[in-house]
C-alpha atoms as a PDB file:
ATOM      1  CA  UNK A   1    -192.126  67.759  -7.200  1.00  0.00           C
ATOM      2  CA  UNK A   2    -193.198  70.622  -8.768  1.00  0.00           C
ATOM      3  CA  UNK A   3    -191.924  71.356 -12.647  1.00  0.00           C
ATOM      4  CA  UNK A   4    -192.565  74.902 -14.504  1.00  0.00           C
ATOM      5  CA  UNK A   5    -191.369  75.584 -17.968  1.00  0.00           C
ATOM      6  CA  UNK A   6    -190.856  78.940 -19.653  1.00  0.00           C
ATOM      7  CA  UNK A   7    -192.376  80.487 -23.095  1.00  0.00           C
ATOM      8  CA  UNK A   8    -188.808  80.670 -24.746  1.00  0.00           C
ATOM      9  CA  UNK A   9    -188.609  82.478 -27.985  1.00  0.00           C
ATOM     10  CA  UNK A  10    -184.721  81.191 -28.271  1.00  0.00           C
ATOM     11  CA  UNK A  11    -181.572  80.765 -26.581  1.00  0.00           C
ATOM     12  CA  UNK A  12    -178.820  83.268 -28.221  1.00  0.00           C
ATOM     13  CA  UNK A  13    -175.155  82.504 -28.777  1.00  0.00           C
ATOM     14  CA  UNK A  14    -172.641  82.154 -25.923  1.00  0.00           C
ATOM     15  CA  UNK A  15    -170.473  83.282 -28.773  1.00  0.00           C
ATOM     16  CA  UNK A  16    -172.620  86.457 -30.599  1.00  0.00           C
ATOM     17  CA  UNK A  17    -173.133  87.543 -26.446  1.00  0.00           C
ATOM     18  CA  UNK A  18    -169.077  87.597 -25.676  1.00  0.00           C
ATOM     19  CA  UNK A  19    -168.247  89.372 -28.752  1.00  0.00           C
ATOM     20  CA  UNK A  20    -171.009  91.735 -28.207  1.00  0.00           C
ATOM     21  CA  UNK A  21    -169.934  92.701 -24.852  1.00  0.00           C
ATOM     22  CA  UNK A  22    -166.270  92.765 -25.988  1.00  0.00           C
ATOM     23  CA  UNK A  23    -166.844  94.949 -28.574  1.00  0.00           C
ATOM     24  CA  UNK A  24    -168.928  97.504 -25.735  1.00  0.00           C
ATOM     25  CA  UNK A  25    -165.604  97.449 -23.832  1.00  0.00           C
ATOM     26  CA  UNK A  26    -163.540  98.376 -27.109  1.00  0.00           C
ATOM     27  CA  UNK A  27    -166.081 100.689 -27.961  1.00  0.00           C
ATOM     28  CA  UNK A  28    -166.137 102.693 -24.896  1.00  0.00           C
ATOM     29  CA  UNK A  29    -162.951 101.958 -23.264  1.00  0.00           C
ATOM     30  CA  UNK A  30    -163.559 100.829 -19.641  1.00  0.00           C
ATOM     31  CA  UNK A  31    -165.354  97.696 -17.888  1.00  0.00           C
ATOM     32  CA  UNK A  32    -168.385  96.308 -18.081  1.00  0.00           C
ATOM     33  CA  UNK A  33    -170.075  96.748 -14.578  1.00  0.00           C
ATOM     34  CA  UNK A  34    -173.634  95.507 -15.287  1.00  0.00           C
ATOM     35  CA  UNK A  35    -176.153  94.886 -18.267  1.00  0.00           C
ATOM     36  CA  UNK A  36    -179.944  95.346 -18.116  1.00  0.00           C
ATOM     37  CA  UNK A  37    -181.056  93.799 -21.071  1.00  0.00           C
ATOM     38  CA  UNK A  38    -184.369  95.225 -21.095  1.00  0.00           C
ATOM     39  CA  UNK A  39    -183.762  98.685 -19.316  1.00  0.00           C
ATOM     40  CA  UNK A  40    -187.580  99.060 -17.498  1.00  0.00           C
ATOM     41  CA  UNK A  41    -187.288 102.889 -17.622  1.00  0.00           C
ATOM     42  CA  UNK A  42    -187.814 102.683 -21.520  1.00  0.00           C
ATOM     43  CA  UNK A  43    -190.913 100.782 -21.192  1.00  0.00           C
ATOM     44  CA  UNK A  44    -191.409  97.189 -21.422  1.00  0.00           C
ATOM     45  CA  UNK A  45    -192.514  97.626 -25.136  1.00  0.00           C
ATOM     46  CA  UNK A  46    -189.739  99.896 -26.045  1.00  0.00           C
ATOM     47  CA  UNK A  47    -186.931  96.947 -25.719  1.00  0.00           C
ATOM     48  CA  UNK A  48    -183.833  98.989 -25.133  1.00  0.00           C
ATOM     49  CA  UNK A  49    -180.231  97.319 -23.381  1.00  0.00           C
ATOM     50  CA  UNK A  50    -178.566  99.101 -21.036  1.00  0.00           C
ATOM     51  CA  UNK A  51    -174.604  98.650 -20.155  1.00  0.00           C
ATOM     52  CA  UNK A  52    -172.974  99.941 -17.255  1.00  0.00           C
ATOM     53  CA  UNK A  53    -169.104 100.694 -17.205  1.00  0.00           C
ATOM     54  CA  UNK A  54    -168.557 102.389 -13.696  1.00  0.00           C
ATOM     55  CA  UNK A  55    -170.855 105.309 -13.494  1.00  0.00           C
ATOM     56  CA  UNK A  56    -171.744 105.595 -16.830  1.00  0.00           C
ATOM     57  CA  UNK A  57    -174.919 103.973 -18.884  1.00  0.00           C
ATOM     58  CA  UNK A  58    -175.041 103.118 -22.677  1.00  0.00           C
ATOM     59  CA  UNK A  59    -178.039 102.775 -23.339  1.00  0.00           C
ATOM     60  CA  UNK A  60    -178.383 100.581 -27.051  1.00  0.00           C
ATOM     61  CA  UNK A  61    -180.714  98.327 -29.077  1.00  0.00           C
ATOM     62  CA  UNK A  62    -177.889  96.368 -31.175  1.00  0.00           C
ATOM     63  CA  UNK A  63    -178.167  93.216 -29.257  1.00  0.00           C
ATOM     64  CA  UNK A  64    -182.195  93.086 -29.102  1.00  0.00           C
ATOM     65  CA  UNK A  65    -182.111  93.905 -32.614  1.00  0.00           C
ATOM     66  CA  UNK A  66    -180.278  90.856 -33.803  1.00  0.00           C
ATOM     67  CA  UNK A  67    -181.642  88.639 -31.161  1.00  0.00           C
ATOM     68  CA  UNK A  68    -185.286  89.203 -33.186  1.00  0.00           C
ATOM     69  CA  UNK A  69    -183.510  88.729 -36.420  1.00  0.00           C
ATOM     70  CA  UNK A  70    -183.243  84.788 -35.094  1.00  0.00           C
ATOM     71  CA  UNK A  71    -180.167  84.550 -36.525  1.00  0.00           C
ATOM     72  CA  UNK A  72    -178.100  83.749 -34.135  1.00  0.00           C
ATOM     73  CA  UNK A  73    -180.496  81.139 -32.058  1.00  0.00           C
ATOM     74  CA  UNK A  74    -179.096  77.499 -31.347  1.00  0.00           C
ATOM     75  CA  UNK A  75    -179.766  75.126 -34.205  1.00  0.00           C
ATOM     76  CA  UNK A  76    -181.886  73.031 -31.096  1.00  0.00           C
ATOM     77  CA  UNK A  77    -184.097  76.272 -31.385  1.00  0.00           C
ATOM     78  CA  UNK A  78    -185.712  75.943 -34.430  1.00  0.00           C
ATOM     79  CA  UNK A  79    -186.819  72.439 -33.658  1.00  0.00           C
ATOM     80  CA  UNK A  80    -188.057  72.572 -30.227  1.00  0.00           C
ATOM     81  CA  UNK A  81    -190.045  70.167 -29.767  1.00  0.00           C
ATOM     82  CA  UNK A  82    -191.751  72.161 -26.360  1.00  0.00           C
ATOM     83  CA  UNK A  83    -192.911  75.196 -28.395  1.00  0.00           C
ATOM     84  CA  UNK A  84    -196.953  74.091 -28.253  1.00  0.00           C
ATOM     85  CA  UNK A  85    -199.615  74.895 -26.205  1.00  0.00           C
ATOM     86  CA  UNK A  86    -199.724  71.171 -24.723  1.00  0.00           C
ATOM     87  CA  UNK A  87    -197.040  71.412 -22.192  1.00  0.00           C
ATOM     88  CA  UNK A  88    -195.438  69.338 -20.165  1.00  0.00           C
ATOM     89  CA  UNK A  89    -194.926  70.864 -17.193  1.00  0.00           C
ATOM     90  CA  UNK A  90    -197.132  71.496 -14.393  1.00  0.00           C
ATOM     91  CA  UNK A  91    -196.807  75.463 -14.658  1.00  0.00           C
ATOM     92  CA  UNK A  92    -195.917  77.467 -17.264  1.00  0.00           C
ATOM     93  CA  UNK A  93    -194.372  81.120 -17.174  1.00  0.00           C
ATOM     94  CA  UNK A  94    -193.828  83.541 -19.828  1.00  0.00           C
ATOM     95  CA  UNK A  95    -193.733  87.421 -20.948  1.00  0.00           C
ATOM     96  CA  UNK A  96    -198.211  88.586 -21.202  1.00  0.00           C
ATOM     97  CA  UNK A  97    -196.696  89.085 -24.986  1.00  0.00           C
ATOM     98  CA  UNK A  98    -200.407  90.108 -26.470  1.00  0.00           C
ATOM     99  CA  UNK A  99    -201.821  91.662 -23.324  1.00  0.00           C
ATOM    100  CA  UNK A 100    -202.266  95.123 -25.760  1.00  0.00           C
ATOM    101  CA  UNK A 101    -205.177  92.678 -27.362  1.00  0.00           C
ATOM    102  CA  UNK A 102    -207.122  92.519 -24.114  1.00  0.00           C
ATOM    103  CA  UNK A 103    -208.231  95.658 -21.331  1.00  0.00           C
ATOM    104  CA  UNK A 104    -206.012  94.014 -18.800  1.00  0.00           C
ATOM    105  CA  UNK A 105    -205.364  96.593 -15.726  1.00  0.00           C
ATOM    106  CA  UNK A 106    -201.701  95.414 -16.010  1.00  0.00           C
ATOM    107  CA  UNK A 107    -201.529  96.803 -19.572  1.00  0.00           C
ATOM    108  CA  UNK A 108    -198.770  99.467 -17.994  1.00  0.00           C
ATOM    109  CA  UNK A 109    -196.122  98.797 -20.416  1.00  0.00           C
ATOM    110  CA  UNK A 110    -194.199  98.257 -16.991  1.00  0.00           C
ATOM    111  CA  UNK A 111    -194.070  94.557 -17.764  1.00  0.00           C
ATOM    112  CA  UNK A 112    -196.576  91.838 -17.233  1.00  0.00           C
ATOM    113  CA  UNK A 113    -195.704  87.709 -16.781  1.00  0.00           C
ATOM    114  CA  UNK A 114    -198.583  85.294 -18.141  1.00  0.00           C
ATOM    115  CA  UNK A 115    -199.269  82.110 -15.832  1.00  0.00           C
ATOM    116  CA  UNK A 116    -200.563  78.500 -17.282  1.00  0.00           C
ATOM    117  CA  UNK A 117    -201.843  76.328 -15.171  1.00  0.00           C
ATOM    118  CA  UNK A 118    -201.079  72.584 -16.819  1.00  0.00           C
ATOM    119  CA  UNK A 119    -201.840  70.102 -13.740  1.00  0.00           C
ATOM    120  CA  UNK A 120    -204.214  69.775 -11.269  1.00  0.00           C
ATOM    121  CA  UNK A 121    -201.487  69.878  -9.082  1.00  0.00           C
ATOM    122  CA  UNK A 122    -200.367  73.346 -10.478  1.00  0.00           C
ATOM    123  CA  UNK A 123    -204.144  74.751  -9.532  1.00  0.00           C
ATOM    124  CA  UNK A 124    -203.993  73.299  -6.534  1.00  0.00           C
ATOM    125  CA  UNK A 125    -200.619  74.855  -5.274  1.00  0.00           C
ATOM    126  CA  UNK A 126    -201.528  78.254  -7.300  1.00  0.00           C
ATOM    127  CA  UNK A 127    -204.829  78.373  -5.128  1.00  0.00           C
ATOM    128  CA  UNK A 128    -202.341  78.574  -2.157  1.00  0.00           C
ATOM    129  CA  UNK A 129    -200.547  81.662  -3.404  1.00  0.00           C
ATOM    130  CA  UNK A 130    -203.143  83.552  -5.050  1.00  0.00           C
ATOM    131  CA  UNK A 131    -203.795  85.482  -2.434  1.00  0.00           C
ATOM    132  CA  UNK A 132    -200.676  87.182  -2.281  1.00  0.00           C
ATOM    133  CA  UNK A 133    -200.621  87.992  -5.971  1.00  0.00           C
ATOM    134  CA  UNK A 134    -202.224  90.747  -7.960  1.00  0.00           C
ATOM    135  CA  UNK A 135    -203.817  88.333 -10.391  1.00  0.00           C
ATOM    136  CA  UNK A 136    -206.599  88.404 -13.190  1.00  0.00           C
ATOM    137  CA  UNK A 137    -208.026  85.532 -15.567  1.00  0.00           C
ATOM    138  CA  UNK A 138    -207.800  86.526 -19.007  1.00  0.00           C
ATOM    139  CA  UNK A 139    -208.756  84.851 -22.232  1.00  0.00           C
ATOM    140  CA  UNK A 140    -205.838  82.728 -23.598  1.00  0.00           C
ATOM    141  CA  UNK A 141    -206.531  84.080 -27.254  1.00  0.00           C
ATOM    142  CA  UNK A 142    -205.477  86.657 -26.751  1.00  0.00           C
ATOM    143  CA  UNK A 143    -201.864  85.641 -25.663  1.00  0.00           C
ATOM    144  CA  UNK A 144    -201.474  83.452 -28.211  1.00  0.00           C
ATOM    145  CA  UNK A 145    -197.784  84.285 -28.706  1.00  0.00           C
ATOM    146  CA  UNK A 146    -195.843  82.504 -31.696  1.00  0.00           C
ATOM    147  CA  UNK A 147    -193.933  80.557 -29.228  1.00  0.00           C
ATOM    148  CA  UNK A 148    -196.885  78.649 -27.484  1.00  0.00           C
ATOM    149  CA  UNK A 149    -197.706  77.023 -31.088  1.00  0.00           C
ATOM    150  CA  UNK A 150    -194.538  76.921 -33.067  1.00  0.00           C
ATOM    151  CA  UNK A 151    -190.616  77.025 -32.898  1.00  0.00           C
ATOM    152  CA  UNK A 152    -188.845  80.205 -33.812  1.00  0.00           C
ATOM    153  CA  UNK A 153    -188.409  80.437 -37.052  1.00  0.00           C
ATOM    154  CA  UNK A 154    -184.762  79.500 -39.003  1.00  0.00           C
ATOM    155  CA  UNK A 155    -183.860  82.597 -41.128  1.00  0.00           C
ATOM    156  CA  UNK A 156    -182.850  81.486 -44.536  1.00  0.00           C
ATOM    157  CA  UNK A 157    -179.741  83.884 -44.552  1.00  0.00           C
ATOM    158  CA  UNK A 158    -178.394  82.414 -40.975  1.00  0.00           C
ATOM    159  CA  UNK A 159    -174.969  81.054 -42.509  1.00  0.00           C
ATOM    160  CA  UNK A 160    -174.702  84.435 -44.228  1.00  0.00           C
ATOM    161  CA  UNK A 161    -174.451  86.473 -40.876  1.00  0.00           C
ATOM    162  CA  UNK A 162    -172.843  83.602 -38.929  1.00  0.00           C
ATOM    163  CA  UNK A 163    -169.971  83.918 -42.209  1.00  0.00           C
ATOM    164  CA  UNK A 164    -170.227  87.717 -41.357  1.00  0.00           C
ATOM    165  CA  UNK A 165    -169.498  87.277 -37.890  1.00  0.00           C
ATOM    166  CA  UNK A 166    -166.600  84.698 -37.783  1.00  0.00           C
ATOM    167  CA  UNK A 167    -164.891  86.534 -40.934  1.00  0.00           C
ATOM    168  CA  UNK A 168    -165.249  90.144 -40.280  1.00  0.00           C
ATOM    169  CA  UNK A 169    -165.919  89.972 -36.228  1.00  0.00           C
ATOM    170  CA  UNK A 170    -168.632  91.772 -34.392  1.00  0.00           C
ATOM    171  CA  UNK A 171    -168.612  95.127 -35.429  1.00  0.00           C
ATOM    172  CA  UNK A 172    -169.217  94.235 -39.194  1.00  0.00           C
ATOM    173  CA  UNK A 173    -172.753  92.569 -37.674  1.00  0.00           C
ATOM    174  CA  UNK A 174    -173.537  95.291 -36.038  1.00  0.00           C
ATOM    175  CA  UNK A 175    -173.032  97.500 -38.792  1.00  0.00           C
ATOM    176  CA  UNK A 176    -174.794  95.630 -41.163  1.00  0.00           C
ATOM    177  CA  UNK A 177    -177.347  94.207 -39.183  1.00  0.00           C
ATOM    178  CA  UNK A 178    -177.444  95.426 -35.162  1.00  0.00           C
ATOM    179  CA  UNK A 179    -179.020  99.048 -36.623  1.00  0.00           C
ATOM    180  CA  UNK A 180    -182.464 100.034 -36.872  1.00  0.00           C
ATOM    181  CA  UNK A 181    -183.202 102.460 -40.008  1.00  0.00           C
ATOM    182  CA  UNK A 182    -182.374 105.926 -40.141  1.00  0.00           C
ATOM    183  CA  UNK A 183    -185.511 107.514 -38.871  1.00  0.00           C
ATOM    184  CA  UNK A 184    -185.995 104.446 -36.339  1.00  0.00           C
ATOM    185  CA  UNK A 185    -182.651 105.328 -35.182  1.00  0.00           C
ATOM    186  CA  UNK A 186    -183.508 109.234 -34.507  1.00  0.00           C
ATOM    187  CA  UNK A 187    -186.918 108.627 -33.424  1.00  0.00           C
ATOM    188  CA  UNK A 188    -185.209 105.980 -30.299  1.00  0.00           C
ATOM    189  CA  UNK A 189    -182.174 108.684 -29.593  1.00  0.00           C
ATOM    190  CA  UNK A 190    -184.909 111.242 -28.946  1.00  0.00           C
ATOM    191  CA  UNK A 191    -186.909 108.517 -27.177  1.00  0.00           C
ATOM    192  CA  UNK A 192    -184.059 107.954 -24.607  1.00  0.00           C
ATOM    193  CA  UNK A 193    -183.432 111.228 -24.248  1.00  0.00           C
ATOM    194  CA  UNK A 194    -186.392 112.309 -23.004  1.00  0.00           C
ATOM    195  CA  UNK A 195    -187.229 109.074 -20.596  1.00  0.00           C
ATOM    196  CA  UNK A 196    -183.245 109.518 -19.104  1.00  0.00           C
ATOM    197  CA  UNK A 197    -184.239 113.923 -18.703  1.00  0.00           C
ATOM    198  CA  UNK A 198    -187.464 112.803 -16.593  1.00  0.00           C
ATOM    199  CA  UNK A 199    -185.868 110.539 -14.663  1.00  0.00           C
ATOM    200  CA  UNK A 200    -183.259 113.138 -13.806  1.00  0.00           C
ATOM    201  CA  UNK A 201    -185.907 115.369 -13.120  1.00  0.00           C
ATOM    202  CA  UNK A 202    -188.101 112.663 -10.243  1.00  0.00           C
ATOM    203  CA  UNK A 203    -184.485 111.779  -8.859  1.00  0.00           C
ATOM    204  CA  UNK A 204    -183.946 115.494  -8.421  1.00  0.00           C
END
């Protein structure tokens, strides 16, 4: 028996995740078809969602935007007792968050997993498989993410948005706190633009 663990920064609500895609379908009108929460042609830095309704894509940051607020983590979250570097598995997997610290060759902003090796058993089934890997030892300092050391942090205004949310519904959150400033918001819709025109352009 093998175990393997992830570096979790927090589960989100069943709840905030329903009424977010419910209020996409109100929104636009049709089905949901498919979500890509972190749409790949946007760059693994850039963090943008993508929903599908039939043939169309709407391409948003609402949901990623209040999953980093922490708000609306489970209450388990903020007390996980598995959030240190002394882990108990045998392997541990996670997002290379920090790999713009180091001259990695997989700094590609295409995406990049980190691997910890816990066990001797996990070295000696990872020597196995390394050959079919594209692999590279790196220097765990600079991966340090907050989530190999501490919990998430609890916001002290959680009850306010949770209030928000069960009061006034979805679309109050995102109003009020699923948007990105002003010239955050124009800088992204020029962003997308331009990343959805060049991909038009290689498909054509």
């Amino acid at each position: 028996l093998y175990t393997m663990d992830l570096i979790c920064h927090g589960t989100p609500s069943p709840k905030l995740w329903r009424e977010y895609l419910n209020w996409m379908k109100e929104k636009y009108g049709k089905e949901i078809t498919a979500v890509n929460f972190r749409n790949k042609r946007y760059g693994w830095k850039a963090h943008y969602e993508t929903v599908k309704m039939g043939k169309a894509a709407h391409t948003t940051s609402t949901f990623r935007l209040l999953f980093y607020r922490n708000v609306f983590l489970r209450p388990a979250c903020y007390e996980c007792p598995f959030s240190k570097l002394n882990r108990m598995s045998d392997i541990t997997i996670g997002d290379a968050w920090g790999i713009q610290k180091s001259k990695s060759k997989f700094n590609d902003n295409k995406g990049c997993s980190i691997v910890l090796l816990n066990s001797e058993k996990a070295e000696k089934i990872f020597k196995s498989v390394k050959n079919d890997l594209n692999i590279e030892n790196v220097d765990l300092r600079d991966f340090m993410q907050h989530n190999l050391y501490q919990p998430s942090i609890k916001p002290e205004n959680r009850q306010k948005l949770w209030d928000c949310l069960d009061k006034q519904g979805f679309a109050a959150v995102a109003e009020k706190y699923g948007r990105a400033r002003l010239p955050r918001r124009i800088a992204d819709k020029f962003y997308i633009l331009s990343k959805n025109l060049r991909h038009s352009e290689s498909d054509s």
